[in-house]
N, C-alpha and C. Protein backbone atom coordinates (compact mmCIF):
# COMPACT_ATOMS: atom_id res chain seq x y z
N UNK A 1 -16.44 2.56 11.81
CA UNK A 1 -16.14 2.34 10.42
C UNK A 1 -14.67 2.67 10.17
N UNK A 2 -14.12 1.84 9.43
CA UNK A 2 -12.53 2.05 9.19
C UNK A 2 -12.43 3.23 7.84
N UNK A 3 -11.18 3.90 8.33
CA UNK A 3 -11.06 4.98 7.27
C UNK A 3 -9.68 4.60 6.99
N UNK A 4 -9.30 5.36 5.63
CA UNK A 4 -7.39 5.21 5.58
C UNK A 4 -7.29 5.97 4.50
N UNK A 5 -6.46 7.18 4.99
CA UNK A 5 -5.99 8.13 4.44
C UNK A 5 -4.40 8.25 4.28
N UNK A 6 -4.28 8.42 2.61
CA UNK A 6 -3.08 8.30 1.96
C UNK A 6 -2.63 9.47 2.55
N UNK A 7 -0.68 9.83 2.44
CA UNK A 7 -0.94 11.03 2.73
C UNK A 7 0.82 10.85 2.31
N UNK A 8 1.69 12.43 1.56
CA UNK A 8 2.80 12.36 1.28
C UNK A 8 3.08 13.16 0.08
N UNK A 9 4.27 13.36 -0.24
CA UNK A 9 4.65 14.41 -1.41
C UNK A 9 3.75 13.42 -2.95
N UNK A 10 3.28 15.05 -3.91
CA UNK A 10 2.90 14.27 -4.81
C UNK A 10 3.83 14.22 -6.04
N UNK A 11 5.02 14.73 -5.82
CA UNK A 11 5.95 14.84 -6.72
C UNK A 11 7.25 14.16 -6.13
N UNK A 12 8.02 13.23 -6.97
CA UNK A 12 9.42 12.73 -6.44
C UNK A 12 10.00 13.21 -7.71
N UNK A 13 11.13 12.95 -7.33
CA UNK A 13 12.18 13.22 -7.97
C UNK A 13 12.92 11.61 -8.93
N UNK A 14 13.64 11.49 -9.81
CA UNK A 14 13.75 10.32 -10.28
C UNK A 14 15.33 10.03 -9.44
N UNK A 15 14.95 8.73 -9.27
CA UNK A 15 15.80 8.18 -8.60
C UNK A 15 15.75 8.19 -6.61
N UNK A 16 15.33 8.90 -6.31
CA UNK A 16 14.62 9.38 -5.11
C UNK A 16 13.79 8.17 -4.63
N UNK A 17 13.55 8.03 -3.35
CA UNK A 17 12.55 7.26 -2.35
C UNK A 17 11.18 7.92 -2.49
N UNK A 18 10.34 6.93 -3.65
CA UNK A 18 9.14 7.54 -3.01
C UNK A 18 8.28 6.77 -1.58
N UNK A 19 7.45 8.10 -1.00
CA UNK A 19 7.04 7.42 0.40
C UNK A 19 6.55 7.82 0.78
N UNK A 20 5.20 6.79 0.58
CA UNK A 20 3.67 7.57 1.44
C UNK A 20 3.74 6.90 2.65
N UNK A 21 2.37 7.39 3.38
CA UNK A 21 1.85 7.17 4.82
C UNK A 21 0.68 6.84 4.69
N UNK A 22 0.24 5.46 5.28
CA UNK A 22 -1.29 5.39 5.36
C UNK A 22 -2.00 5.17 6.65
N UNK A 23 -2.61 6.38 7.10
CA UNK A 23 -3.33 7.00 8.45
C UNK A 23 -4.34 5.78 8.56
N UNK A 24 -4.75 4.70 9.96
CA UNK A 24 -5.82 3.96 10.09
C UNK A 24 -6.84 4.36 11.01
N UNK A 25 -8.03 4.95 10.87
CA UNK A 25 -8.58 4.88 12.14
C UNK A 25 -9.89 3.83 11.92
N UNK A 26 -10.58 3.63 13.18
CA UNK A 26 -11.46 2.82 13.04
C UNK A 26 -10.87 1.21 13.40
N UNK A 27 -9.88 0.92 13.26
CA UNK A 27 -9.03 -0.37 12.93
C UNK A 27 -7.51 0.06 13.79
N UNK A 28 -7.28 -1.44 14.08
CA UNK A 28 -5.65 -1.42 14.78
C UNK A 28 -4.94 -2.21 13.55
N UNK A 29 -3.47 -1.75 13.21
CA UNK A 29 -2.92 -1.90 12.39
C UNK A 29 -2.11 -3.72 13.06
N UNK A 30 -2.21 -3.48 14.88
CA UNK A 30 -1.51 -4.72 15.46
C UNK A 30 -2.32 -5.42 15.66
N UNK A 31 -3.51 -5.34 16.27
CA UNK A 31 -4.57 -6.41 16.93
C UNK A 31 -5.38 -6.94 16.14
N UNK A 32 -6.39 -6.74 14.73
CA UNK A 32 -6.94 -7.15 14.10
C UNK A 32 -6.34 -8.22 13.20
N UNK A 33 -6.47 -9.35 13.34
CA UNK A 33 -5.72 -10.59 12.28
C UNK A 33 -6.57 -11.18 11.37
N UNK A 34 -7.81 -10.09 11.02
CA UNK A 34 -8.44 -10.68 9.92
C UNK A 34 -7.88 -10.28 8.79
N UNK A 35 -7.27 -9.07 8.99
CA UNK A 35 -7.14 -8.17 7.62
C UNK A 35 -5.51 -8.08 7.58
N UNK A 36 -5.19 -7.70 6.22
CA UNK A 36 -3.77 -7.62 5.48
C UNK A 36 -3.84 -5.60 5.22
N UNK A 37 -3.00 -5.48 5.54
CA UNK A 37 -2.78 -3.74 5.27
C UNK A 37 -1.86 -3.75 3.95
N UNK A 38 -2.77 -2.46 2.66
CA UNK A 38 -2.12 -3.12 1.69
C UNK A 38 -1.63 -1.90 0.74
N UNK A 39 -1.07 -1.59 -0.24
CA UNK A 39 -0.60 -0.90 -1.53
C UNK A 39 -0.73 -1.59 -2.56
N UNK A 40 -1.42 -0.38 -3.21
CA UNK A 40 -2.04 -1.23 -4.78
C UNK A 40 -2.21 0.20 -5.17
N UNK A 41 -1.41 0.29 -6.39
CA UNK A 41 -1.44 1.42 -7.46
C UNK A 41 -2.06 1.30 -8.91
N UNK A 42 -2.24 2.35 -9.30
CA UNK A 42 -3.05 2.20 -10.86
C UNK A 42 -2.76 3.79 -11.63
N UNK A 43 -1.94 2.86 -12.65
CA UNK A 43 -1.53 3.82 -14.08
C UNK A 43 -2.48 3.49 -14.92
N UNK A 44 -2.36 4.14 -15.66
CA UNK A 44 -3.11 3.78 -17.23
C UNK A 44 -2.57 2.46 -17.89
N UNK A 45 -1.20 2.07 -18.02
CA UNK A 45 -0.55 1.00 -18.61
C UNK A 45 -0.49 0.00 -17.97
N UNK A 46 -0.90 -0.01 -16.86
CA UNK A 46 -0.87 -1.13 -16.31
C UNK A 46 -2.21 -1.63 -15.50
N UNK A 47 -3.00 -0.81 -15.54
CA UNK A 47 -4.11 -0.94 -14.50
C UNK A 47 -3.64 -1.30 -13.44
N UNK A 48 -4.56 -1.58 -12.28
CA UNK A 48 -4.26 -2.15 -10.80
C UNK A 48 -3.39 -3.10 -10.72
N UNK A 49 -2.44 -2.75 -9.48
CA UNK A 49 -1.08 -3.65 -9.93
C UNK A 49 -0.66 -3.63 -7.83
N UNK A 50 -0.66 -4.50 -7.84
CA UNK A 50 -0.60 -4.99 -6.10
C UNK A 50 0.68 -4.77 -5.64
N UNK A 51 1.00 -3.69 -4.70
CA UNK A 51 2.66 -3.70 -4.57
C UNK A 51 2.59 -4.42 -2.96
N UNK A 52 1.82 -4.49 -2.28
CA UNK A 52 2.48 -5.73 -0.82
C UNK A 52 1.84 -5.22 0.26
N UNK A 53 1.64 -6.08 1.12
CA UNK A 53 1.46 -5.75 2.36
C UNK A 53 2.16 -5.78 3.76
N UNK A 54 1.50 -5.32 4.76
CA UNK A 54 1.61 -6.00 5.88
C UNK A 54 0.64 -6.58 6.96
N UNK A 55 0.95 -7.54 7.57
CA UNK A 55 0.19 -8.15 8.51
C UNK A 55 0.03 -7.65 9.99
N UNK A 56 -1.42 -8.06 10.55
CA UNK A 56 -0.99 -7.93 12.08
C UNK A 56 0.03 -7.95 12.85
N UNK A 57 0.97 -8.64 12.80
CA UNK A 57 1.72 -8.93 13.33
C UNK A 57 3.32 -8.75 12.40
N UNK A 58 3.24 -7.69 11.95
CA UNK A 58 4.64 -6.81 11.25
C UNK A 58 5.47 -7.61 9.93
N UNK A 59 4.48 -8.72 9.10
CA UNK A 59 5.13 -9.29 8.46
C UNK A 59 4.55 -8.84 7.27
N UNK A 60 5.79 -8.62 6.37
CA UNK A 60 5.25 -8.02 5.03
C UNK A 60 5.55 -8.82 4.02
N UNK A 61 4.89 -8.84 2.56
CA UNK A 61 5.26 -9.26 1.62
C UNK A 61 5.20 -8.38 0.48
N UNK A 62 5.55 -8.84 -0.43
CA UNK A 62 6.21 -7.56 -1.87
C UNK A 62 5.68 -8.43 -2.54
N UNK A 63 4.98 -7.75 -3.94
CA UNK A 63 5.32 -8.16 -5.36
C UNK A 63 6.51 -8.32 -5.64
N UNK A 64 6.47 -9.89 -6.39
CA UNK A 64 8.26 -10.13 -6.66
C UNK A 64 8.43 -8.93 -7.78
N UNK A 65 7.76 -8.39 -8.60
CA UNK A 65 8.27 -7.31 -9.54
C UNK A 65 8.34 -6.15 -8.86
N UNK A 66 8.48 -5.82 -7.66
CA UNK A 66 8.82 -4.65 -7.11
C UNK A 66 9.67 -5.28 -5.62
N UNK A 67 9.95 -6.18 -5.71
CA UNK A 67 9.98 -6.26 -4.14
C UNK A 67 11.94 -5.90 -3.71
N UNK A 68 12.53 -5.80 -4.50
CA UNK A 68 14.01 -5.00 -4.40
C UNK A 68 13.53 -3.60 -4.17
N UNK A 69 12.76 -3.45 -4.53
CA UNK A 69 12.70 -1.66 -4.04
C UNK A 69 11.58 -1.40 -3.11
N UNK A 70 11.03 -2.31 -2.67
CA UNK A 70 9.82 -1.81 -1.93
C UNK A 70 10.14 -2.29 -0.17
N UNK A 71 10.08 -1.44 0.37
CA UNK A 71 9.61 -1.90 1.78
C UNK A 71 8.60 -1.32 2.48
N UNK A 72 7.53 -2.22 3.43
CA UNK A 72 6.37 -1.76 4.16
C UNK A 72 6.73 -1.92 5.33
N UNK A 73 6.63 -0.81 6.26
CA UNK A 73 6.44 -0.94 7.72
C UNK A 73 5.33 -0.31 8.25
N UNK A 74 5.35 -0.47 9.85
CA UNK A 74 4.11 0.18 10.46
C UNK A 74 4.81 0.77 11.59
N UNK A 75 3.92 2.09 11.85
CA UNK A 75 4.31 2.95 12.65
C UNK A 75 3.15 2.38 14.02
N UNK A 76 3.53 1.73 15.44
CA UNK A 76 1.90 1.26 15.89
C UNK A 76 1.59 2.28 16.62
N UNK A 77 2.64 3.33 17.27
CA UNK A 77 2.28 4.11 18.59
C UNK A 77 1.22 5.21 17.61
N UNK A 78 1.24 5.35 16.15
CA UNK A 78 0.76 6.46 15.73
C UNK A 78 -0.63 5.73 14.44
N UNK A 79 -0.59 4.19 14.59
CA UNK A 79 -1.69 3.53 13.53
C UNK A 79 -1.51 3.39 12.17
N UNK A 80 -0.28 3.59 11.71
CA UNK A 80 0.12 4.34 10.45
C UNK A 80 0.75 2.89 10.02
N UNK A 81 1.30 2.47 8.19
CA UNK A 81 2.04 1.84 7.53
C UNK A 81 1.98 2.59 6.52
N UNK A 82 2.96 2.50 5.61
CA UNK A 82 4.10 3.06 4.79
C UNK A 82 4.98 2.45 3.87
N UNK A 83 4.85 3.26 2.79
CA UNK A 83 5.16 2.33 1.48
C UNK A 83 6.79 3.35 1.29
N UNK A 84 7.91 2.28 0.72
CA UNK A 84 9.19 2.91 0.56
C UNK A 84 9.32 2.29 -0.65
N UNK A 85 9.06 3.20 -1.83
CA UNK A 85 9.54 2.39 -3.04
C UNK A 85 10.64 3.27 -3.41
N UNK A 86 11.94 2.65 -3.72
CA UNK A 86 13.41 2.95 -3.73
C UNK A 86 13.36 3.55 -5.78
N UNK A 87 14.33 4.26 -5.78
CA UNK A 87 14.76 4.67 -7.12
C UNK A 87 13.66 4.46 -7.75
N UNK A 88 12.72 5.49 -7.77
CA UNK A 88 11.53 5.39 -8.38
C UNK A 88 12.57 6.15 -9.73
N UNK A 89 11.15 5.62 -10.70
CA UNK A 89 11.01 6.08 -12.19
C UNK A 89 9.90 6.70 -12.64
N UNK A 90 9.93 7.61 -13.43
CA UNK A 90 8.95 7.81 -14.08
C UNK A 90 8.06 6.87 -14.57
N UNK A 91 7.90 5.69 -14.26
CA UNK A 91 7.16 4.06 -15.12
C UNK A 91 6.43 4.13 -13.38
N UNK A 92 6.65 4.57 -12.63
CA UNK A 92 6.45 4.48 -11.25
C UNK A 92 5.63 5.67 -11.35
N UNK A 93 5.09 6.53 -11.77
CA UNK A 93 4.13 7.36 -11.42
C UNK A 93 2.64 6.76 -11.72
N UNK A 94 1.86 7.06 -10.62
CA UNK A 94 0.32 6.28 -10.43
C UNK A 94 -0.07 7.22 -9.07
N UNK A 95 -1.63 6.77 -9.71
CA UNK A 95 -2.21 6.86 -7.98
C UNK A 95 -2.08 5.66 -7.02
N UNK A 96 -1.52 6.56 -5.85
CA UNK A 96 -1.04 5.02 -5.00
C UNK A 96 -2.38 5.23 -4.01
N UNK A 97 -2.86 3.89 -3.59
CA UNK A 97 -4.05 3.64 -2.64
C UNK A 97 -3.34 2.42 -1.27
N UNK A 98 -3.81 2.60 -0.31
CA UNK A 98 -3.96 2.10 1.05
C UNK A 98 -4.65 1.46 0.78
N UNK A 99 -4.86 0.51 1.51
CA UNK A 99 -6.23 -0.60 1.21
C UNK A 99 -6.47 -1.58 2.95
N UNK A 100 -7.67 -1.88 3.26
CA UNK A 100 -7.42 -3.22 4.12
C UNK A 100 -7.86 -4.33 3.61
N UNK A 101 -7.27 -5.63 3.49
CA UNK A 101 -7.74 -6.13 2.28
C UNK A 101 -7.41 -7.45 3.47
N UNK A 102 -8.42 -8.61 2.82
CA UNK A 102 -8.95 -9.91 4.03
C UNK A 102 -8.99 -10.65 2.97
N UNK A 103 -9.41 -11.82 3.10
CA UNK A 103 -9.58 -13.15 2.33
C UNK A 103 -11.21 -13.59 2.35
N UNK A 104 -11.00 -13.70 1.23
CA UNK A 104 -12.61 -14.95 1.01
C UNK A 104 -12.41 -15.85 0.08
N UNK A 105 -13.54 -16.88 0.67
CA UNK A 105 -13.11 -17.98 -0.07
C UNK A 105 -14.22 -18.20 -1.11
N UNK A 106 -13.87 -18.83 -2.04
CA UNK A 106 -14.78 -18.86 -3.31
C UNK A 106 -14.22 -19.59 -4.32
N UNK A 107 -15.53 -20.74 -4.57
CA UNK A 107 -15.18 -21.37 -6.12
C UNK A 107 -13.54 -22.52 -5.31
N UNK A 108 -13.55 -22.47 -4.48
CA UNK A 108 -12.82 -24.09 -3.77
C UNK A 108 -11.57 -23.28 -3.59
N UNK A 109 -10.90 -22.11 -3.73
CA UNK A 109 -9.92 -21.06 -3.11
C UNK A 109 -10.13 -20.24 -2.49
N UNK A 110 -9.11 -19.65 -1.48
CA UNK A 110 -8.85 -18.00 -0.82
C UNK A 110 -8.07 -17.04 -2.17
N UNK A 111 -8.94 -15.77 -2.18
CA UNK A 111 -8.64 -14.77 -1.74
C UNK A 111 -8.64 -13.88 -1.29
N UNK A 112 -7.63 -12.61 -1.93
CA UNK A 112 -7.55 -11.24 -1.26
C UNK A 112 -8.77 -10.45 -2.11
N UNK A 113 -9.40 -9.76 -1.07
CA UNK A 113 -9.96 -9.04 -1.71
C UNK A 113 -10.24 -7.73 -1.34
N UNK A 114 -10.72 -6.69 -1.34
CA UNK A 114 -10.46 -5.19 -0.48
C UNK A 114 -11.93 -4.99 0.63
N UNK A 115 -11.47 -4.76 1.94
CA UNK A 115 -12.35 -4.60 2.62
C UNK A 115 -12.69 -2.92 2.29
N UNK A 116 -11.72 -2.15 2.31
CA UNK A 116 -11.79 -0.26 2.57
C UNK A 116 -10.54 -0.11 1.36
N UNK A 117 -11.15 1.24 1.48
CA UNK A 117 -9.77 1.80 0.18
C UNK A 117 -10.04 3.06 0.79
N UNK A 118 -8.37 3.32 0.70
CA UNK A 118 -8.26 4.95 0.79
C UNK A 118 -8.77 6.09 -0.52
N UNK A 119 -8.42 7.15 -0.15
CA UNK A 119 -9.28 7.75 -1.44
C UNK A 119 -8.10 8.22 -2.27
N UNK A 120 -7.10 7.91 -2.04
CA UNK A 120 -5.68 7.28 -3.44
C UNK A 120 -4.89 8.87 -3.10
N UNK A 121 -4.06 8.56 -3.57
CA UNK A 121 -2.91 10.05 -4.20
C UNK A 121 -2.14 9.84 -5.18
N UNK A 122 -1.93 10.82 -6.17
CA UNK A 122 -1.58 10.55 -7.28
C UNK A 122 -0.02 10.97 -6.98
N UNK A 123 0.97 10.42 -7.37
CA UNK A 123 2.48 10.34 -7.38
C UNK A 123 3.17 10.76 -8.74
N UNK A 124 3.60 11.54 -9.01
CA UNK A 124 4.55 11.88 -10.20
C UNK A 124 5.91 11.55 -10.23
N UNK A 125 6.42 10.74 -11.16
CA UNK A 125 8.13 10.61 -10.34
C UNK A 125 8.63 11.55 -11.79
N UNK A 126 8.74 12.67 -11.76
CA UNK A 126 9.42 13.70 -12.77
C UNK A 126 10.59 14.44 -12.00
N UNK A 127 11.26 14.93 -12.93
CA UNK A 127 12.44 16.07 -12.31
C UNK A 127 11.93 17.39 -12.61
């Protein structure tokens, strides 16, 4: 069974890099090409809000409304990917969640939808 554990400071600083780690076991972050490795946060003002992934094979994509400040990589020797969101703000504090998230199709389209969720961490961007 796949697990994924958030993991990282729960306080930033404004203007600061915030930057979690998301631990995979159960699952290879390189060999599995069913699934998308993902970040998706949730405030109160915004509800669930998709910040990007990455793929089997090290290719990431961003929400265009975050994607100047965001970068995802993967760590493979250790199973791990990692969210770098740049000059955070206080508008940037949420619980941030890991996700493995795959496609289905339905109603004559693909999509994304969440296979596993981590069990979230909440992020403060205060001074």
């Amino acid at each position: 069974q796949v697990q994924l554990q958030e993991s990282g400071p729960g306080l930033v600083k404004p203007s600061q890099t915030l930057s979690l780690t998301c631990t995979v076991s159960g699952d290879s972050v390189t060999d599995n090409k069913e699934y998308y490795w993902t970040w998706i946060r949730q405030s109160p003002g915004k509800g669930l809000e998709w910040i990007g992934y990455i793929n089997s094979r090290g290719s990431a994509y961003y929400s265009p409304s975050l994607k100047s400040r965001i970068s995802i990589s993967r760590d493979t020797s250790k199973n791990q990917f990692t969210l770098q969101l740049a000059s955070a703000t206080p508008e940037d504090t949420a619980a941030y969640f890991c996700a493995r998230t795959g496609t289905t199709y339905s109603s004559g389209a693909n999509y994304h939808a969440v296979a596993s969720w981590g069990q979230g961490t909440q992020v403060t961007v205060s001074s």
